[in-house]
Protein backbone atom coordinates (compact mmCIF):
# COMPACT_ATOMS: atom_id res chain seq x y z
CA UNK A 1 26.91 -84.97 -72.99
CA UNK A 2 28.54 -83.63 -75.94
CA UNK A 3 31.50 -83.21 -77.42
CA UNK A 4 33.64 -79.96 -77.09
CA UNK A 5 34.44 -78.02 -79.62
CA UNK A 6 38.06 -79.55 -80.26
CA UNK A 7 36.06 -82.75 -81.18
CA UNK A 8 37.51 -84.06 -77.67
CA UNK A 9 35.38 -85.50 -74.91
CA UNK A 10 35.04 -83.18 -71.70
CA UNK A 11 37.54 -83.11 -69.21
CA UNK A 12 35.66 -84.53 -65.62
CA UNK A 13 37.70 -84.28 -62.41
CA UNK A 14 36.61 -86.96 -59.75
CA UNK A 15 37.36 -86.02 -56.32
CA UNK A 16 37.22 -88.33 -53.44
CA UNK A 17 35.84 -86.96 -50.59
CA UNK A 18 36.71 -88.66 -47.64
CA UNK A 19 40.42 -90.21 -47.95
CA UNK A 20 39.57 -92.90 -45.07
CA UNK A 21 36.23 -93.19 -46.40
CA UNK A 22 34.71 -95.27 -49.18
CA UNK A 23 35.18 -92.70 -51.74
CA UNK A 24 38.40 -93.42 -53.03
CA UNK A 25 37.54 -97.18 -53.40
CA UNK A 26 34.25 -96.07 -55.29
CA UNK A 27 36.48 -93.07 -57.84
CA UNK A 28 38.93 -95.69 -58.79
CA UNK A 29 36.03 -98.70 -59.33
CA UNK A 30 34.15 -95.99 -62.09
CA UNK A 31 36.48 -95.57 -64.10
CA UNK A 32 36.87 -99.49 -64.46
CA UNK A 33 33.70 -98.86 -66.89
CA UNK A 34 33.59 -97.90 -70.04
CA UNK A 35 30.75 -95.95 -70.54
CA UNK A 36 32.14 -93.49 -67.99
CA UNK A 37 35.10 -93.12 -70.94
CA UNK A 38 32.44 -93.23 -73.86
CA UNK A 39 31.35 -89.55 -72.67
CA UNK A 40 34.16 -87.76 -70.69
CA UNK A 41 37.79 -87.83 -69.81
CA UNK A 42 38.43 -88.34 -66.21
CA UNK A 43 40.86 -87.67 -63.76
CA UNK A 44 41.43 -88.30 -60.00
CA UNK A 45 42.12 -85.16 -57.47
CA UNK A 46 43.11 -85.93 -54.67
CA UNK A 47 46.54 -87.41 -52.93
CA UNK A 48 47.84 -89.92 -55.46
CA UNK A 49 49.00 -92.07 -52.20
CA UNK A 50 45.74 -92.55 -51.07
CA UNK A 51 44.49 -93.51 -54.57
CA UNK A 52 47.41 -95.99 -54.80
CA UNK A 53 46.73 -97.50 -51.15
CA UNK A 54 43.13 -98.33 -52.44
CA UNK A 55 44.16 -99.42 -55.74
CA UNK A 56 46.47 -102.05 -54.24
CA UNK A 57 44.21 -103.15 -51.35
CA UNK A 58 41.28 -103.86 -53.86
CA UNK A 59 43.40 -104.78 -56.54
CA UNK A 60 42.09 -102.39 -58.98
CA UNK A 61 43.70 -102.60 -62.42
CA UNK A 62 44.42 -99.07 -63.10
CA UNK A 63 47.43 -97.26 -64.01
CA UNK A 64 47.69 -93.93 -61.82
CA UNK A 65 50.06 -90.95 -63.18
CA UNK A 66 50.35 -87.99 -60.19
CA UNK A 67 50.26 -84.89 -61.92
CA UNK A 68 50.51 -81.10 -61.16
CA UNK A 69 48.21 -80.36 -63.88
CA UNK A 70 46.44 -82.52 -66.22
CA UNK A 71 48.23 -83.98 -69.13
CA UNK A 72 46.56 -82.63 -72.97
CA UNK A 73 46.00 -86.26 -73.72
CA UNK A 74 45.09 -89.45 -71.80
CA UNK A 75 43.40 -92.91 -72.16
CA UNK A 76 41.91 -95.13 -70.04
CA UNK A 77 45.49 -97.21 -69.91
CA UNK A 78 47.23 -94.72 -67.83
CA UNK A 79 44.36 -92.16 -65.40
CA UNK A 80 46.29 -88.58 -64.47
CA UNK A 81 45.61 -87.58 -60.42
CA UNK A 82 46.23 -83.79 -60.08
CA UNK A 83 47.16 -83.52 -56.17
CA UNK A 84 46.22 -80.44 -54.20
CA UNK A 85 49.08 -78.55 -52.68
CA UNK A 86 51.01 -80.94 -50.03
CA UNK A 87 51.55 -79.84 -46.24
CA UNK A 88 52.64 -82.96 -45.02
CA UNK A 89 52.28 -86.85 -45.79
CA UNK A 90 48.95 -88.13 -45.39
CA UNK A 91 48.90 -91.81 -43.69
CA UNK A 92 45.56 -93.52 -44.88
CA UNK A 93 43.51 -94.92 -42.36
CA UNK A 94 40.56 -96.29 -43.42
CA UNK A 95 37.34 -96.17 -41.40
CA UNK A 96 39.03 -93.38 -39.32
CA UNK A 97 38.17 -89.94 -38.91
CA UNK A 98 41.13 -86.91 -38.74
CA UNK A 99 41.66 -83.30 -38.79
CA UNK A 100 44.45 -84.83 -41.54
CA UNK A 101 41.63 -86.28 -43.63
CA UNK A 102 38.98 -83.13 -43.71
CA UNK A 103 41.92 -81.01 -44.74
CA UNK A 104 43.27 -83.26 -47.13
CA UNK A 105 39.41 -83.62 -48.85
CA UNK A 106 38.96 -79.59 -48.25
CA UNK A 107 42.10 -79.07 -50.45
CA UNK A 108 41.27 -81.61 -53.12
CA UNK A 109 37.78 -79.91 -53.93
């Protein structure tokens, strides 16, 4: 991958997918490596409550910032999550399967 033309790395949005599945758990646990950040700039889209409920229950040492839009600069100390537009709170249930959850992973794509 190269670099653009700013001289920055490209911007790559990670979505999760399911938000009671294991794709939150497995977004969050990629950017714990560095060679993801030695070629791109990630971000998270999705509900930044789910990403947080995952974070905590797996105790993944990441710092999430919620976002409307991503910020012009970030590092791997601090990882934005754009959200998708709201229609109501989400309640995470892992291993569950919801209207709630398809709809929440439709709007995050």
């Amino acid at each position: 991958m190269t670099r653009a033309r700013s001289g920055r790395l490209p911007v790559l949005g990670v979505t999760a997918g399911d938000p009671n599945g294991i794709g939150p758990e497995v977004a969050l646990r990629a950017l714990l490596d560095a060679g993801v950040w030695r070629v791109c700039r990630p971000l998270l889209i999705g509900d930044a409550g789910v990403f947080e409920y995952y974070k905590k229950r797996f105790r993944i040492p990441l710092t999430l910032f919620p976002a409307a839009r991503p910020p012009p600069y970030w590092g791997r100390d601090v990882v934005p999550v754009v959200e998708p537009p709201r229609r109501r709170a989400f309640r995470t249930a892992p291993g569950t399967s919801s209207r709630a959850a398809g709809s929440l992973a439709g709007r995050s794509l």
